[in-house]
N, C-alpha and C. Protein backbone atom coordinates (compact mmCIF):
# COMPACT_ATOMS: atom_id res chain seq x y z
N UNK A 1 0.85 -1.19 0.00
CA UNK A 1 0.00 0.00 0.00
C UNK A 1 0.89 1.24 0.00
N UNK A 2 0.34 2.03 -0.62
CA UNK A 2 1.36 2.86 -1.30
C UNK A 2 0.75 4.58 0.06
N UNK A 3 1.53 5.41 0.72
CA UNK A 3 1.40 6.13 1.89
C UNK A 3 1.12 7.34 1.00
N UNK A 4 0.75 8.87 1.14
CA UNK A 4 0.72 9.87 1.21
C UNK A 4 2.14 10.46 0.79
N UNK A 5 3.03 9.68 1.94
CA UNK A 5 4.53 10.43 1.36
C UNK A 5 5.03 9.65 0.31
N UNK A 6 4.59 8.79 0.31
CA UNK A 6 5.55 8.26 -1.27
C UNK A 6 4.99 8.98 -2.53
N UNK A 7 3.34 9.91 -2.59
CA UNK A 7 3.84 10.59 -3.92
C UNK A 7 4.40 11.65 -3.74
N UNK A 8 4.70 12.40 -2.67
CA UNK A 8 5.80 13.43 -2.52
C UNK A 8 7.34 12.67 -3.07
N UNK A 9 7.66 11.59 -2.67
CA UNK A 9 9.27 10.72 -3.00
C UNK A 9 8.92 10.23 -4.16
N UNK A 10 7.84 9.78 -5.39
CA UNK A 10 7.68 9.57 -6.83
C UNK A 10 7.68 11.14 -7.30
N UNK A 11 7.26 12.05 -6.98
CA UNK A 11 6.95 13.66 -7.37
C UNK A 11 8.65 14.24 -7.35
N UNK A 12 8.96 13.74 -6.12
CA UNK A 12 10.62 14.34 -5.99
C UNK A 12 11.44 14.15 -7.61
N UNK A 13 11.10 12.32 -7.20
CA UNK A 13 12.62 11.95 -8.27
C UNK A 13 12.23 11.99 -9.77
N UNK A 14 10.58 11.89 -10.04
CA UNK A 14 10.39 12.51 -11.47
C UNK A 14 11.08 13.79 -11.72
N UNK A 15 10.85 15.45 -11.05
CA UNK A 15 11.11 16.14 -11.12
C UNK A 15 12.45 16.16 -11.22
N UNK A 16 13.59 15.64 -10.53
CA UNK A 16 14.85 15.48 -10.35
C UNK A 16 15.26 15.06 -11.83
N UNK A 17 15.01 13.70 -12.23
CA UNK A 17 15.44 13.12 -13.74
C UNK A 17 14.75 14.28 -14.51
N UNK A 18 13.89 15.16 -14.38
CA UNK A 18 13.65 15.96 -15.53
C UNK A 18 14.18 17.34 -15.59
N UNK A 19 14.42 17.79 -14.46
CA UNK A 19 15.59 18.93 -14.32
C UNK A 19 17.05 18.28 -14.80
N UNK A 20 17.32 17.02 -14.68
CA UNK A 20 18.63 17.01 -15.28
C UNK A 20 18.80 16.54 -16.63
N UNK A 21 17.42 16.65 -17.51
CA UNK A 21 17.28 16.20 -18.40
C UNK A 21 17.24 17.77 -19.51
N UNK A 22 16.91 18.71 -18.11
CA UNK A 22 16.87 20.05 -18.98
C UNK A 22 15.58 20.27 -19.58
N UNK A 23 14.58 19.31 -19.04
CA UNK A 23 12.86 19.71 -19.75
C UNK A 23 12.26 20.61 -19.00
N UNK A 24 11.16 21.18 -19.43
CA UNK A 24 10.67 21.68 -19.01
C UNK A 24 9.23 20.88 -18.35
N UNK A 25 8.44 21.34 -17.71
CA UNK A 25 7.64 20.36 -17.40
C UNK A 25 6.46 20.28 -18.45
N UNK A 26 6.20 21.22 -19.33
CA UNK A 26 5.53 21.47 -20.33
C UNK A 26 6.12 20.14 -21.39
N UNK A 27 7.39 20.27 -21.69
CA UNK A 27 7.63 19.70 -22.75
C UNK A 27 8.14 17.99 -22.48
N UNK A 28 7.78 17.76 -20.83
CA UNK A 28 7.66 16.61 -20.56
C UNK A 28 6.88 15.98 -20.77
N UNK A 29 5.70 17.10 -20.53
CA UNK A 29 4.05 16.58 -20.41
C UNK A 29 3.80 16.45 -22.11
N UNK A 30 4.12 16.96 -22.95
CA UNK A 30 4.27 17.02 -24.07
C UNK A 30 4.55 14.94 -24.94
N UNK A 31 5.73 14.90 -24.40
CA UNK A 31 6.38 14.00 -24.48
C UNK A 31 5.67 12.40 -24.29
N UNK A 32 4.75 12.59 -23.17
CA UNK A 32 3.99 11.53 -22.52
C UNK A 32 2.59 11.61 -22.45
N UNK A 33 2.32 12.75 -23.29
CA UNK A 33 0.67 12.69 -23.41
C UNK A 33 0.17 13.43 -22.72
N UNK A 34 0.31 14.17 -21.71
CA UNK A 34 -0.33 14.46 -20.39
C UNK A 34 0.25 16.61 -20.82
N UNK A 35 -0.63 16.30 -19.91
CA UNK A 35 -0.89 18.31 -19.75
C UNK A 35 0.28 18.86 -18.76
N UNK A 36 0.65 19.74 -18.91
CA UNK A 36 1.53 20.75 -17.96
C UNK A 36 1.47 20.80 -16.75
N UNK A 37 -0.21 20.70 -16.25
CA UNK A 37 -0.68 20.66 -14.85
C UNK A 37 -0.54 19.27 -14.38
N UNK A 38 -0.80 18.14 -15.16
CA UNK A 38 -0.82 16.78 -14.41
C UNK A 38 0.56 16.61 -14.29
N UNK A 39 1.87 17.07 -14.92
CA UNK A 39 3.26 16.84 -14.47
C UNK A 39 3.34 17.71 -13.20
N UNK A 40 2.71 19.07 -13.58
CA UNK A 40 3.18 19.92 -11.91
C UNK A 40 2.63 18.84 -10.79
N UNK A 41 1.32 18.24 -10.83
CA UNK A 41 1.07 18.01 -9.89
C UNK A 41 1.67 17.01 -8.87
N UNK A 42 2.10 15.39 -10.26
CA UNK A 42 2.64 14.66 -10.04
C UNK A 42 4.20 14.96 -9.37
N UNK A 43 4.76 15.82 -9.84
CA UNK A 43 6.11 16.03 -9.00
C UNK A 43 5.85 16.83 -7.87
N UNK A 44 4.70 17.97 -7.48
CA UNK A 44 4.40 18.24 -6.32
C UNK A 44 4.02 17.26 -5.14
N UNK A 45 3.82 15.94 -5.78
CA UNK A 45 3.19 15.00 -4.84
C UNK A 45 1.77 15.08 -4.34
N UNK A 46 1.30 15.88 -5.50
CA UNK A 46 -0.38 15.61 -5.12
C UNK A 46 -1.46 14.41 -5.69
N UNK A 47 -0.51 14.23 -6.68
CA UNK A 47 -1.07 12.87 -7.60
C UNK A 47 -0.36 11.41 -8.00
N UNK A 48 -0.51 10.94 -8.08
CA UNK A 48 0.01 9.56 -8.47
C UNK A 48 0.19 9.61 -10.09
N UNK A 49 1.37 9.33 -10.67
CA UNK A 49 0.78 8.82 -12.13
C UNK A 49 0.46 7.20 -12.45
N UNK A 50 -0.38 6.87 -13.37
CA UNK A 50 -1.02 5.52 -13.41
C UNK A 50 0.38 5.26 -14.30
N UNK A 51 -0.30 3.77 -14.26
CA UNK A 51 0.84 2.77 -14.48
C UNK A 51 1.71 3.06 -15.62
N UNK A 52 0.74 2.86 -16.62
CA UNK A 52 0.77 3.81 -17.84
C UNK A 52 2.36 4.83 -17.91
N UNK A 53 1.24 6.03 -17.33
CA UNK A 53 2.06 7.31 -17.17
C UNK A 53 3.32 6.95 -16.65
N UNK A 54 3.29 6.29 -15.59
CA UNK A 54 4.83 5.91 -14.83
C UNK A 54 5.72 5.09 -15.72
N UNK A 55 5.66 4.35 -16.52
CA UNK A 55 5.78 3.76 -17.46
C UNK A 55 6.61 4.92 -18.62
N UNK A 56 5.76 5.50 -18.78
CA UNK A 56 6.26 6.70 -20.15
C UNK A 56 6.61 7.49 -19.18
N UNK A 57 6.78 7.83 -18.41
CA UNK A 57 7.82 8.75 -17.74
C UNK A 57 9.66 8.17 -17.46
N UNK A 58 9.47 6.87 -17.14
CA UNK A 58 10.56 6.08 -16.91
C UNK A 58 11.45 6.14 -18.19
N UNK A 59 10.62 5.83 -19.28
CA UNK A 59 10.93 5.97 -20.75
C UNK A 59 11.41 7.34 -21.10
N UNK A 60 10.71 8.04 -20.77
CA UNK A 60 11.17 9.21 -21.39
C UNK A 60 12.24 10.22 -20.59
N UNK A 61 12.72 9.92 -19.79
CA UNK A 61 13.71 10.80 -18.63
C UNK A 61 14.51 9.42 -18.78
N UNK A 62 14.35 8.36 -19.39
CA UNK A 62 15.39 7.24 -19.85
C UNK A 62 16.00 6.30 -18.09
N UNK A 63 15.17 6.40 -17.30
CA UNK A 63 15.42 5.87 -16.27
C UNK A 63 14.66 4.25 -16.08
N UNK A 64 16.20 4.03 -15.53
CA UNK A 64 15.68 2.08 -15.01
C UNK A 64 15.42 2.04 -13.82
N UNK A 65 14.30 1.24 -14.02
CA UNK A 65 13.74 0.90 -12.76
C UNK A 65 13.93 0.85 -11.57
N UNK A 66 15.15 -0.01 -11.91
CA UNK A 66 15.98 -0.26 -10.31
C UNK A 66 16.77 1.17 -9.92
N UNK A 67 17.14 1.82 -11.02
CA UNK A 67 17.87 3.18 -10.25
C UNK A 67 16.70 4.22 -9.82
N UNK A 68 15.99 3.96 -10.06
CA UNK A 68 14.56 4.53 -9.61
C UNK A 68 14.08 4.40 -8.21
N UNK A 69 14.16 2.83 -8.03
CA UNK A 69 14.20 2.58 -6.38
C UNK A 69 14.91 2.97 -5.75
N UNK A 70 16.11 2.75 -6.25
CA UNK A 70 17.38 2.49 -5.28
C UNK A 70 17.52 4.49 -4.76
N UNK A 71 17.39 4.80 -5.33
CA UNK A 71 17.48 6.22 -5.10
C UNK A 71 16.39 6.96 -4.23
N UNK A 72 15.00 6.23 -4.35
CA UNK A 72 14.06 6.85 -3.69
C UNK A 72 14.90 6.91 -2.06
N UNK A 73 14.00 7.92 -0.99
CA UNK A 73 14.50 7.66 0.09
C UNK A 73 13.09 6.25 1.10
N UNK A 74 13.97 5.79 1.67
CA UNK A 74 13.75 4.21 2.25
C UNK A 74 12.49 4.78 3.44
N UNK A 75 12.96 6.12 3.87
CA UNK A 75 12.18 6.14 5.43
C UNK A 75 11.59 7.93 4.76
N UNK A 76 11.23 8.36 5.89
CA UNK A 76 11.01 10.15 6.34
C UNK A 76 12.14 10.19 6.91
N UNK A 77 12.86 9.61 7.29
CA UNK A 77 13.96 9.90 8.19
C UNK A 77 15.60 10.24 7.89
N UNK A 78 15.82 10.94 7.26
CA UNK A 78 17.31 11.55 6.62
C UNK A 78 18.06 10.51 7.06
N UNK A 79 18.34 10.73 8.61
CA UNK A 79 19.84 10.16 8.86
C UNK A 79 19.80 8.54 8.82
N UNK A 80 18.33 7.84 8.94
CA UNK A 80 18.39 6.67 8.42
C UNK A 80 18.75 6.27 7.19
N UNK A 81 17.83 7.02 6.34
CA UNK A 81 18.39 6.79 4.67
C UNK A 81 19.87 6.82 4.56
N UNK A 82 20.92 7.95 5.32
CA UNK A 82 22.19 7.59 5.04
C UNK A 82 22.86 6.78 5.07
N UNK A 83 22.20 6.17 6.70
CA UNK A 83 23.21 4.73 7.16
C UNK A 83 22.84 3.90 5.97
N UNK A 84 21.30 3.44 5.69
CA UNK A 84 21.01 2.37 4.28
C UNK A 84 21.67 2.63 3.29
N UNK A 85 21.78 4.19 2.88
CA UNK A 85 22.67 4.02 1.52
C UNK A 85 24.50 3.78 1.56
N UNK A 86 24.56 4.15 2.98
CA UNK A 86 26.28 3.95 3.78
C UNK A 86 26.20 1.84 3.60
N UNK A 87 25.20 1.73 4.37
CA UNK A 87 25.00 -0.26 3.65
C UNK A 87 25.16 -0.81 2.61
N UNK A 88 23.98 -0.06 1.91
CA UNK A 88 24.18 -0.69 0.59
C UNK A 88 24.83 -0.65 -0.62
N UNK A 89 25.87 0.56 -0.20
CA UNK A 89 26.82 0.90 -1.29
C UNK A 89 28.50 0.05 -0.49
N UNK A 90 27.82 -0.21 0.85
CA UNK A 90 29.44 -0.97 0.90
C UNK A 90 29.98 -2.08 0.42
N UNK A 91 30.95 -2.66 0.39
CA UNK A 91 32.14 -3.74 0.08
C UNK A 91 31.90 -4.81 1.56
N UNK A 92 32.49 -5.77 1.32
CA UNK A 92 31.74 -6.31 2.41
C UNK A 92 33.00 -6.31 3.65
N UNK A 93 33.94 -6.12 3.24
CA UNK A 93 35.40 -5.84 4.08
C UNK A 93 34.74 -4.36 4.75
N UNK A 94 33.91 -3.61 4.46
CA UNK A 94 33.01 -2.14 4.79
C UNK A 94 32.21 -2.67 5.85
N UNK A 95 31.07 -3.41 5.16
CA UNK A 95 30.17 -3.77 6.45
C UNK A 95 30.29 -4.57 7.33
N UNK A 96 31.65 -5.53 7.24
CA UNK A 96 32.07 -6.04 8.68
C UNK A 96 32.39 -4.89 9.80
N UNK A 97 33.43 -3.71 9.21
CA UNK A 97 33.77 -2.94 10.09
C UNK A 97 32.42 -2.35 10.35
N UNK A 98 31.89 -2.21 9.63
CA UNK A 98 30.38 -1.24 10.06
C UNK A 98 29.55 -1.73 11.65
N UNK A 99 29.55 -3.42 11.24
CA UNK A 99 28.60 -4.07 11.83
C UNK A 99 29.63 -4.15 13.30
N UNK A 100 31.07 -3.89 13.26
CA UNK A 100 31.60 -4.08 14.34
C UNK A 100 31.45 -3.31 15.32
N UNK A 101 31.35 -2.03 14.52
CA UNK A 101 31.34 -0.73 15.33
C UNK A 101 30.00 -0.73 16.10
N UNK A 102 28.90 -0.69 15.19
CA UNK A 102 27.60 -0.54 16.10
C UNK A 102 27.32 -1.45 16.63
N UNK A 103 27.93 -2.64 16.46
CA UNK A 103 27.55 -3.84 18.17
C UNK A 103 28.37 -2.96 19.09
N UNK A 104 29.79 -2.96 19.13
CA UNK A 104 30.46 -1.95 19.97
C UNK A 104 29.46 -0.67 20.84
N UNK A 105 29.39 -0.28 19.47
CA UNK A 105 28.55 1.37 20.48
C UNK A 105 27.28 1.00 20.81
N UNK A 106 26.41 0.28 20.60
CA UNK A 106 24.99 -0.12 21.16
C UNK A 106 25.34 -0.97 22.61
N UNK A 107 26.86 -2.13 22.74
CA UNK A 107 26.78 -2.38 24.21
C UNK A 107 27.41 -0.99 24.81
N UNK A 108 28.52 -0.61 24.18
CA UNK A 108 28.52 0.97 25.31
C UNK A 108 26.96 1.84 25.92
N UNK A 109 25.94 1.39 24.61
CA UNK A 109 24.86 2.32 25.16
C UNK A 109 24.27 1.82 26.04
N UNK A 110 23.92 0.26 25.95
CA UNK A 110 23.37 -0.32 27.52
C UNK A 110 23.66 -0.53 28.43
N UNK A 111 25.11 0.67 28.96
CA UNK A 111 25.95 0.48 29.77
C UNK A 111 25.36 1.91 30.76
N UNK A 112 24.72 2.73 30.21
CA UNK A 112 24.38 3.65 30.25
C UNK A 112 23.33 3.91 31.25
């Protein structure tokens, strides 16, 4: 089930691939069928685009799927999303030390 904030985080990263694409939102909406206002809205996060639309948007800002996810943010929560993307971009010689440290500092914290 899809929350309230996730079309603000689908609204974000459309807008994002299309500012670095150099469109305008006119000539996005252009591109995919859709009107000027249903792109504002969709990257404001007031609307959802249907499957469809999400579909020809992916296509047309030339984005894959998976870099689509992988980029959304995971939580509301900033400094969580960092540690996940500090995870999932590590080496695994990375997340041993990672995983060493915060057993470390979590028994320092129940020391507390």
């Amino acid at each position: 089930m899809l929350l309230e904030s996730d079309k603000v985080v689908i609204g974000r990263k459309f807008k994002e691939y299309r500012k670095s694409k150099r469109l305008t939102q006119f000539e996005l909406a252009e591109k995919v069928g859709l009107n000027e206002k249903q792109i504002s809205r969709i990257e404001a996060g007031l609307n959802y685009p249907t499957y469809l639309t999400f579909v020809k948007l992916l296509k047309v800002l030339e984005i894959n799927i998976s870099d689509f996810i992988e980029q959304a943010p995971l939580t509301n929560n900033p400094l969580q999303d960092e540690v996940m993307h500090l995870i999932k971009t590590a080496n695994d010689a990375e997340l041993k030390t990672y995983l060493d440290v915060l057993k470390a500092l979590k028994k320092n914290f129940k020391n507390f």
